[in-house]
Protein backbone atom coordinates (compact mmCIF):
# COMPACT_ATOMS: atom_id res chain seq x y z
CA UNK A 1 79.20 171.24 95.96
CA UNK A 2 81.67 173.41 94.71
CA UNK A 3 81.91 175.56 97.91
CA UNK A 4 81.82 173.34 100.25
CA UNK A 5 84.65 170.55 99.29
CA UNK A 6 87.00 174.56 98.67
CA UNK A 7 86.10 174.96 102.28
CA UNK A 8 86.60 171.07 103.12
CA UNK A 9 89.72 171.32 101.22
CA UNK A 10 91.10 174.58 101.51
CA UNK A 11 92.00 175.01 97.49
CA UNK A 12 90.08 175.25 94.62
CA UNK A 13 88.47 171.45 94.05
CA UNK A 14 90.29 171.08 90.61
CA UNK A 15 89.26 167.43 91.09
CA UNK A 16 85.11 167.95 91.18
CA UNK A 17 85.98 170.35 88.31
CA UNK A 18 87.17 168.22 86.07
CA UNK A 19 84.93 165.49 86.61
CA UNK A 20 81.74 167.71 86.83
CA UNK A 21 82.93 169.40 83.46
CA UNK A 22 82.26 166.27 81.71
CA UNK A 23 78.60 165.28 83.26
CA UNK A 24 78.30 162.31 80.73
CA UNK A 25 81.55 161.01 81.99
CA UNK A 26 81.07 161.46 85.46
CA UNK A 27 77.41 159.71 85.58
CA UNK A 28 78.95 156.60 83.35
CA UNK A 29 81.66 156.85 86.26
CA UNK A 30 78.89 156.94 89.02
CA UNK A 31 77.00 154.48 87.48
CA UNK A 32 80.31 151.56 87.22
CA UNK A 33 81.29 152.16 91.00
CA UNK A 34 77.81 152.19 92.16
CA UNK A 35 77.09 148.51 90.22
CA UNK A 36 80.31 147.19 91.95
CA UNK A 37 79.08 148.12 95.23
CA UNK A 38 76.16 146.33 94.54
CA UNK A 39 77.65 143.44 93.20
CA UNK A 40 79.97 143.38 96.28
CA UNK A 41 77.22 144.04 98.94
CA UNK A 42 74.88 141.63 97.45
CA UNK A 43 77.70 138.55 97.43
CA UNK A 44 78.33 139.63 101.01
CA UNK A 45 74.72 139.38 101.88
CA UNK A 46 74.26 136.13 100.11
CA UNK A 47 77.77 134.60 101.96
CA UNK A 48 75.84 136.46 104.99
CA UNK A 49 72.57 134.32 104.67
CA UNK A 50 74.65 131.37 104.26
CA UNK A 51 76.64 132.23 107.63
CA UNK A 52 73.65 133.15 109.52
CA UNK A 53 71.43 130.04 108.07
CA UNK A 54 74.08 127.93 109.67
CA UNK A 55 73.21 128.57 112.89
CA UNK A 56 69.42 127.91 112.85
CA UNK A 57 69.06 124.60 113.84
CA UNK A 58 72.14 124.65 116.57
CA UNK A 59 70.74 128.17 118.01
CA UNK A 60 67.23 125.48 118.92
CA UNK A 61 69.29 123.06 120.74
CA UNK A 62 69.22 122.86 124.62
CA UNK A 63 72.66 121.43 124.75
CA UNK A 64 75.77 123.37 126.00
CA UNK A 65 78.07 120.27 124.21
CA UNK A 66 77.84 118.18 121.25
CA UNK A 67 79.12 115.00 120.89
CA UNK A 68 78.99 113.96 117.08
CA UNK A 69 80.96 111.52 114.81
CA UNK A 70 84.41 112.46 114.32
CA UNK A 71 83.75 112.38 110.26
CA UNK A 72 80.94 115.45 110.87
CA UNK A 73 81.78 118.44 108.82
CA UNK A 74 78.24 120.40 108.68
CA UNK A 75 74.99 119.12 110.91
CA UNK A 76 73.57 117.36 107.07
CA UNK A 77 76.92 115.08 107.04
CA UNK A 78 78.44 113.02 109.04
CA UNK A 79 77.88 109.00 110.33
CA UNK A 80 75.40 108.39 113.32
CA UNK A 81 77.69 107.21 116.06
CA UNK A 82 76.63 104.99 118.98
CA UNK A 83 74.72 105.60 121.57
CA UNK A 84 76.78 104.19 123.63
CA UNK A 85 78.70 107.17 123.95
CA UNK A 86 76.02 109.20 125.31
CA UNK A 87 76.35 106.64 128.79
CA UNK A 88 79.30 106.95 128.89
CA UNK A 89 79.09 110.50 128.44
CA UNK A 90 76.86 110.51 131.65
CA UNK A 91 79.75 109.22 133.68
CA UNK A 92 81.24 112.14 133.85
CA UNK A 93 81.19 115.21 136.47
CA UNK A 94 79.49 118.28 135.48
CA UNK A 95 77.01 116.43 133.07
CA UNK A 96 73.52 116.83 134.05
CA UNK A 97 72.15 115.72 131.04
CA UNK A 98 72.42 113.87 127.16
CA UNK A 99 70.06 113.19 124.62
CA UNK A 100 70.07 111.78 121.25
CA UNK A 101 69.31 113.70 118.27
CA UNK A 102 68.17 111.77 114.85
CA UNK A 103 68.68 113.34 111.75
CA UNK A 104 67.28 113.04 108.31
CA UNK A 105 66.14 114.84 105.24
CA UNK A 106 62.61 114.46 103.63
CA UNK A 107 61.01 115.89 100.28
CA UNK A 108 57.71 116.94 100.88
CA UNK A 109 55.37 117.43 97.70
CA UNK A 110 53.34 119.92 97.28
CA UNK A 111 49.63 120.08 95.34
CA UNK A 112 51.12 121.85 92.58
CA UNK A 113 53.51 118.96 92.59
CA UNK A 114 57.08 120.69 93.58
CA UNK A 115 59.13 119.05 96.41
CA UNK A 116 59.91 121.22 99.27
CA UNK A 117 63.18 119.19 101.36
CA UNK A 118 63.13 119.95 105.10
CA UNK A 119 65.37 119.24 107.70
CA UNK A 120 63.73 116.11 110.17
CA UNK A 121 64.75 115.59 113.98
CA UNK A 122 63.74 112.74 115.70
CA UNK A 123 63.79 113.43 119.64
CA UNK A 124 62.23 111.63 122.58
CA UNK A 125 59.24 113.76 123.39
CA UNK A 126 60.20 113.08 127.21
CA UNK A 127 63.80 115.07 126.98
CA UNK A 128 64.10 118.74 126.72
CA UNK A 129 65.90 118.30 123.41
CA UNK A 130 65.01 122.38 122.32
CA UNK A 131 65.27 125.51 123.87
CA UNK A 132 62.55 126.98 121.32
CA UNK A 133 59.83 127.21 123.71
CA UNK A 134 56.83 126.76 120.72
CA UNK A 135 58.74 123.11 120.17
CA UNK A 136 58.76 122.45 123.75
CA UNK A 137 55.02 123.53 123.97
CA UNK A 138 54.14 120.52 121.85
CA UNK A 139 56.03 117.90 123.01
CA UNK A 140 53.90 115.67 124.74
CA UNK A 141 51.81 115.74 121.95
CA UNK A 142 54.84 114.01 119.77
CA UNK A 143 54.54 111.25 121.69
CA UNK A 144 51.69 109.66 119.36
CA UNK A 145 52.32 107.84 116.39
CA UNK A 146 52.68 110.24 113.21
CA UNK A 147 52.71 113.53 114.56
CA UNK A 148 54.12 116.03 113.77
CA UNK A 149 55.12 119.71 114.31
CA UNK A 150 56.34 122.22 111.26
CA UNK A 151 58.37 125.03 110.45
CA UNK A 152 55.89 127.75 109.42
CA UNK A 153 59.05 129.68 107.85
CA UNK A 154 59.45 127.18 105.22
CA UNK A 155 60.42 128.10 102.07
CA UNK A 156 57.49 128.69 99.25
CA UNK A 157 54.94 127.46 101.30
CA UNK A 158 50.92 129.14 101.64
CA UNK A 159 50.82 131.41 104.70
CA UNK A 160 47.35 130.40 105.22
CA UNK A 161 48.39 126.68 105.43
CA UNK A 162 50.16 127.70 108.70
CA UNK A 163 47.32 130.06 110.07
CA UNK A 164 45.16 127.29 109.58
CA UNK A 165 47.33 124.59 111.76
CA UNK A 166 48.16 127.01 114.28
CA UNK A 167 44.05 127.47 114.37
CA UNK A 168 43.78 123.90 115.53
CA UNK A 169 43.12 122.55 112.17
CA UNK A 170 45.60 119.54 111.67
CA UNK A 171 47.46 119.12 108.10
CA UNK A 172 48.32 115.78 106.66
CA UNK A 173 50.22 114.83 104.34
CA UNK A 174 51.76 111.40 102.97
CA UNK A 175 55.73 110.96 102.91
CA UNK A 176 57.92 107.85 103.24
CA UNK A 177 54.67 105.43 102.52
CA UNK A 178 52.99 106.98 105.89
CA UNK A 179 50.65 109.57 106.81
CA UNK A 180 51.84 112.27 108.76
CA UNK A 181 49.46 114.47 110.74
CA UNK A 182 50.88 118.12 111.48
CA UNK A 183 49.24 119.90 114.69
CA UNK A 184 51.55 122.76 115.05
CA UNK A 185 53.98 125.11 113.72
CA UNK A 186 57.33 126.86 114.87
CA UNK A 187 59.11 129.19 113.61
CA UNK A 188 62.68 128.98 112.48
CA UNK A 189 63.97 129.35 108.89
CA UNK A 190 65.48 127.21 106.14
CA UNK A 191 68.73 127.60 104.62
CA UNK A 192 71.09 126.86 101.70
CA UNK A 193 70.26 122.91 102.61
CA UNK A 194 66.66 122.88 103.02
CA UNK A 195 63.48 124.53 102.79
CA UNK A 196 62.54 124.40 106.41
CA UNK A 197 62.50 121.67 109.48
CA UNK A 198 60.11 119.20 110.81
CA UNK A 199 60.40 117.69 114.55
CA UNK A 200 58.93 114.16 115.42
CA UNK A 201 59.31 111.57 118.06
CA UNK A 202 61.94 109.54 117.87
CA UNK A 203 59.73 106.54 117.16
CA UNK A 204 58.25 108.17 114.53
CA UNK A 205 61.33 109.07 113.14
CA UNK A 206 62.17 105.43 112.74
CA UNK A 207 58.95 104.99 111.31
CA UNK A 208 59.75 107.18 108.22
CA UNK A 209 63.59 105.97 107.77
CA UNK A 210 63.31 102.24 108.25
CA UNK A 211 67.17 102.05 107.54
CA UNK A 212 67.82 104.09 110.88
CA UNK A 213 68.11 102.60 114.51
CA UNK A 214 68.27 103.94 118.15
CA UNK A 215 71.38 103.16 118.53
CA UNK A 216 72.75 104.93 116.53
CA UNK A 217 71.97 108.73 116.85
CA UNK A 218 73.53 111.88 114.74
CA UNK A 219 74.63 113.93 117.80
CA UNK A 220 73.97 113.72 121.19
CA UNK A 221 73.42 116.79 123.11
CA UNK A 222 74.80 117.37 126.62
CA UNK A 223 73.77 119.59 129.20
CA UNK A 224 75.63 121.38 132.02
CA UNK A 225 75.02 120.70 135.65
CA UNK A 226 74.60 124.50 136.95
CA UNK A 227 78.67 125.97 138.40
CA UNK A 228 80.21 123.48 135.70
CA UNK A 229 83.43 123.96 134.50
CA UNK A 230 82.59 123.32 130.55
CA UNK A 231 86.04 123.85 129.78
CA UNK A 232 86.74 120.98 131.93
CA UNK A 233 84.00 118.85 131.31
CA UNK A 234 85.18 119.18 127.53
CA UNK A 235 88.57 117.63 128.27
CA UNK A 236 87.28 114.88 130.10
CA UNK A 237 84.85 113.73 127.77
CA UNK A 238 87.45 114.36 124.73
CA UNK A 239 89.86 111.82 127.31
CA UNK A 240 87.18 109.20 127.79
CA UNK A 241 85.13 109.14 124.53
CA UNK A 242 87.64 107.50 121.55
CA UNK A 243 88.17 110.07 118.69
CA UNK A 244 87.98 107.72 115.73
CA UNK A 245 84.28 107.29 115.89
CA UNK A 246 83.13 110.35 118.48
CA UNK A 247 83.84 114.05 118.63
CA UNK A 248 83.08 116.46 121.20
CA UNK A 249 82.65 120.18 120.71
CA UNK A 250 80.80 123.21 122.58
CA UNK A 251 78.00 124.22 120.43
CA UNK A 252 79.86 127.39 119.29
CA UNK A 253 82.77 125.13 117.95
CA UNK A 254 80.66 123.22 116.19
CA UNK A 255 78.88 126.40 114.55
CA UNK A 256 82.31 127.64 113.61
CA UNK A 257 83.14 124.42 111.99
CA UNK A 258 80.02 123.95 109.99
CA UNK A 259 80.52 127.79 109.30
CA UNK A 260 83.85 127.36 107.75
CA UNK A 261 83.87 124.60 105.80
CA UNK A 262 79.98 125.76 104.36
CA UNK A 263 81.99 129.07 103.34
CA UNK A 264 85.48 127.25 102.08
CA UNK A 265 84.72 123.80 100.94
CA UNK A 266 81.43 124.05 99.64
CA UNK A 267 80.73 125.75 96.36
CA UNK A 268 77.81 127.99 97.31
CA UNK A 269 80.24 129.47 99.70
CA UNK A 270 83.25 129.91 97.37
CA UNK A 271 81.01 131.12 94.85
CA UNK A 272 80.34 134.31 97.31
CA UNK A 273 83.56 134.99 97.77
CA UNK A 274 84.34 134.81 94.05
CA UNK A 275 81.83 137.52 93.46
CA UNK A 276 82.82 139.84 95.79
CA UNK A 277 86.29 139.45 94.11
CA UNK A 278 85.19 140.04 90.69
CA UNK A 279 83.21 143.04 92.34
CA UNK A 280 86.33 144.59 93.40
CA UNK A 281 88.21 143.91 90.20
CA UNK A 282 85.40 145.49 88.43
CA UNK A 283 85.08 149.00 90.29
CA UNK A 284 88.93 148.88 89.98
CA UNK A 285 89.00 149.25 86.30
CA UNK A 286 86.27 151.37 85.96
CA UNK A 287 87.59 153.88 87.88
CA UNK A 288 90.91 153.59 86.67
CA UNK A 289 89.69 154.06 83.55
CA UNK A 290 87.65 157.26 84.47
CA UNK A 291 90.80 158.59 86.04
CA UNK A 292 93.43 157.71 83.48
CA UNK A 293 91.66 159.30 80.70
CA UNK A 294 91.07 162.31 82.92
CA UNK A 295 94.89 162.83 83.44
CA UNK A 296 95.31 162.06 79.21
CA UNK A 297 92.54 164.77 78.75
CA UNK A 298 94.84 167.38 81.01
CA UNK A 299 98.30 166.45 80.78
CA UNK A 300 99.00 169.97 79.41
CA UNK A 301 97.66 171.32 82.35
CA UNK A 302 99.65 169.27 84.83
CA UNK A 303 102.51 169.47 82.71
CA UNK A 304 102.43 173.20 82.97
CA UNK A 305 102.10 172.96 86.87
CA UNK A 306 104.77 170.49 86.88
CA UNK A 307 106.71 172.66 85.06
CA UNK A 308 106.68 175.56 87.44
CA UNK A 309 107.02 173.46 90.33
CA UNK A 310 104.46 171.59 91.92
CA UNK A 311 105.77 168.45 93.20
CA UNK A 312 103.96 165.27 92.71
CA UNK A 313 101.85 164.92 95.94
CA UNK A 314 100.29 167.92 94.78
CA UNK A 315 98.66 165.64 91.72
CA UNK A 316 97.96 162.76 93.51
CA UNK A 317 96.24 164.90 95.77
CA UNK A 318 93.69 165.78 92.71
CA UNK A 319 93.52 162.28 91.62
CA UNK A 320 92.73 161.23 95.32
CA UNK A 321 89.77 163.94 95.54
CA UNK A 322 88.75 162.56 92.16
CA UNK A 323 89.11 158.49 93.48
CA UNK A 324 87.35 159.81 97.30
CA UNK A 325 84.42 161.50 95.13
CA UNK A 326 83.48 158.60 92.54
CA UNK A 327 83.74 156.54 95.57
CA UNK A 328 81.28 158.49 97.98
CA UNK A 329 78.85 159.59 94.75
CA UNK A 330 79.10 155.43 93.82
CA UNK A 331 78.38 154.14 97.41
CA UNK A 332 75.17 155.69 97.90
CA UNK A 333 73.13 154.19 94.68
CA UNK A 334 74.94 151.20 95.14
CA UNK A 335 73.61 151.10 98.95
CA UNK A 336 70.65 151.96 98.61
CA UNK A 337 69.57 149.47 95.48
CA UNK A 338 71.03 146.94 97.66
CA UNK A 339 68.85 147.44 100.69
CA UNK A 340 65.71 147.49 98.05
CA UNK A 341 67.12 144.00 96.78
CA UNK A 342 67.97 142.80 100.15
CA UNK A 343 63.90 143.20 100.66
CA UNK A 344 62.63 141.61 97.72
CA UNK A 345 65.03 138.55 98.48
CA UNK A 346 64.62 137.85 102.05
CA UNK A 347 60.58 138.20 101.28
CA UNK A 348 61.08 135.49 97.93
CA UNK A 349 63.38 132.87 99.60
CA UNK A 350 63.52 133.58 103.24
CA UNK A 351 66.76 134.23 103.85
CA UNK A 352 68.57 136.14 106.81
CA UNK A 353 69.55 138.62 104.59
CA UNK A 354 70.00 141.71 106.25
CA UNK A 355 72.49 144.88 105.99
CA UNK A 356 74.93 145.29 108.84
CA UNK A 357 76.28 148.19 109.87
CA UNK A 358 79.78 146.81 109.48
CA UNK A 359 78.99 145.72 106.19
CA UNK A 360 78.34 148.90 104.84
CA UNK A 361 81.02 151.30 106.48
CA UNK A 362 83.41 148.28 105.18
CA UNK A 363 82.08 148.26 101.56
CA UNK A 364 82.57 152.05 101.88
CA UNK A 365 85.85 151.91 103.45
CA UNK A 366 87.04 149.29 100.52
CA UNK A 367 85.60 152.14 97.73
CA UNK A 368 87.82 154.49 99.08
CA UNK A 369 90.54 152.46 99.15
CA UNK A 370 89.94 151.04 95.59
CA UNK A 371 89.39 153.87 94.27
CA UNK A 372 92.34 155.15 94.97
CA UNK A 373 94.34 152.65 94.35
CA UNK A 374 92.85 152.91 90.72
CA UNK A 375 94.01 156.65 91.03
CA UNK A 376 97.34 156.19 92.34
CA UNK A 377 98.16 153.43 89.00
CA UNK A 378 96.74 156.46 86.75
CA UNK A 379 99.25 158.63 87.86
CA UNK A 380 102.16 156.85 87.25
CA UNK A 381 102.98 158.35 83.85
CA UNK A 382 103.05 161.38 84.92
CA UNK A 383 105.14 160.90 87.75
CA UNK A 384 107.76 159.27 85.28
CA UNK A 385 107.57 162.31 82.77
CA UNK A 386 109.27 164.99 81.52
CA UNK A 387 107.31 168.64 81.77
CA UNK A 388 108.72 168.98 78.25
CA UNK A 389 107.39 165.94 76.51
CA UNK A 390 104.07 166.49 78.40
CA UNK A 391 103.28 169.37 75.88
């Protein structure tokens, strides 16, 4: 190690010197920036999941628009809005489509007797409501009373329960005061909200949630006659369709909406970005710890090269070699724990957890950085000092 940063560097490494000469310190060291990193790559894969989770159910739409009420925030929230709009939607050029989407949450209990909450869409079985082609295989079968098709990626549920449905053995269970009758499975994910999704007929749908109507649908999804202009079709609908009760987005809008305000207004989402705060704060005094009582333990020594000269880049340059090494010797435990956790979380909970390659030359990118800002603080007193009071 030595050898190599002298040829990297072109000096002698005083920095790996002194914090190799002091192995105890060094590991502690080590040890503090690599836990930060790990506390900082874990919140970002957590605000990650949450992201990523967000675009689950829109990614299964066949819809290149969304007309929703103006009050939506996330696809959970929001009034229905008439369904009215949808005809009038139709009106316009460039529309070759709309259908109405029903939305609606539903515990289901388990044997053991825990509640696992999916997401429910009501579509008519008729309309190409998904692109997922293992919804759209099952369709016509949706169009009798109390069936049913399930997500086999829901959270904390038997594996076999799914091998057995997608077997051709049916699963029923009772929900709402009504037996539902599950003949197939697709595969899509829960998130922060729910455990998982389940699609019905529309008439089913009412079925289950007696308090909902036809007329009055969650979104409607529009689809694009082929050469449309979408950017045009937008502003005509947004002109026709009155914004206190209707609001009309592309689907990637309305992903970046539900994004943001998941992320900023709700607290799961400011909780994420808390911890990756309190991850930087952390590796920022541990290291400027580590490198302030380095400098205290040899001030005589700088004092003495101060004193024959050596200006002050010449010490920051130490301290930087110092910060660059805790950060680079910190990264890789705190990397590589990370991935191991990222494994045994995605496998427990089912979330898109998953290291990015942008993630991880930022996180090491930001140690640098921190690190060095801890080393530049630590070398303010001896900036400000006299070589004769150092001794």
């Amino acid at each position: 190690m030595t050898a190599f940063l002298e040829k990297l560097l072109g000096r002698v490494p005083i920095g790996w010197l002194q914090l190799s000469h002091n192995r105890v310190r060094l590991i502690a060291a080590v040890a503090g920036v690599a836990f930060a990193n790990l506390l900082v790559l874990m919140q970002l894969g957590f605000f990650g999941a949450l992201v990523g989770s967000v675009r689950f159910p829109y990614d299964q739409f066949n819809a290149d628009i969304l007309i929703s009420a103006s009050d939506m925030n996330t696809l959970t929230d929001g009034s229905p809005l008439p369904r009215q709009r949808m005809f009038e939607a139709l009106a316009v050029p460039g529309v070759a489509g709309a259908t109405p989407l029903y939305f609606a949450k539903l515990d289901w209990k388990q044997p053991d007797g825990t509640i696992r909450q999916l997401d429910v869409f009501g579509v008519d079985p008729a309309a190409r409501a998904f692109r997922n082609p293992e919804i759209n295989g099952r369709l016509a079968d949706l169009s009798m009373s109390d069936i049913a098709l399930l997500d086999r990626k829901t959270r904390n549920v038997s594996k076999a329960l799914f091998a057995s449905i997608d077997a051709g053995t049916p699963y029923t269970f009772e929900t709402k005061g009504r037996t539902l009758k599950v003949i197939g499975t697709f595969g899509v994910g829960g998130g922060f909200s729910a455990d998982g999704e389940l699609v019905v007929s529309d008439q089913t749908f009412f079925k289950l949630f007696a308090n909902r109507m036809a007329g009055a649908p969650n979104l409607i999804l529009i689809r694009l006659e082929p050469g449309a202009v979408p950017a045009r079709v937008l502003a005509e609908l947004r002109a026709i369709l009155p914004d206190y009760d209707s609001a009309v987005r592309t689907v990637e809008e309305a992903i970046w909406r539900d994004q943001r305000f998941q992320t900023t207004q709700r607290p799961v989402g400011i909780v994420f970005g808390f911890g990756v705060i309190i991850g930087i704060l952390v590796g920022l005094i541990i290291v400027y710890q580590v490198l302030s009582t380095d400098v205290a333990d040899h001030m005589r020594e700088y004092a003495t090269f101060k004193a024959i000269g050596y200006p002050q880049r010449f010490f920051m340059s130490i301290i930087f070699e110092e910060a660059f090494i805790l950060a680079i010797l910190g990264f890789i435990p705190g990397f590589v724990i990370s991935l191991i956790l990222y494994a045994i979380v995605t496998k427990a909970i089912s979330l898109p957890l998953a290291m990015t390659a942008a993630r991880a030359f930022g996180v090491l990118a930001g140690t640098i950085v921190m690190c060095s800002i801890s080393g530049a603080i630590a070398t303010r007193k001896l900036a400000r000092a006299n070589p004769a009071d150092l001794f």
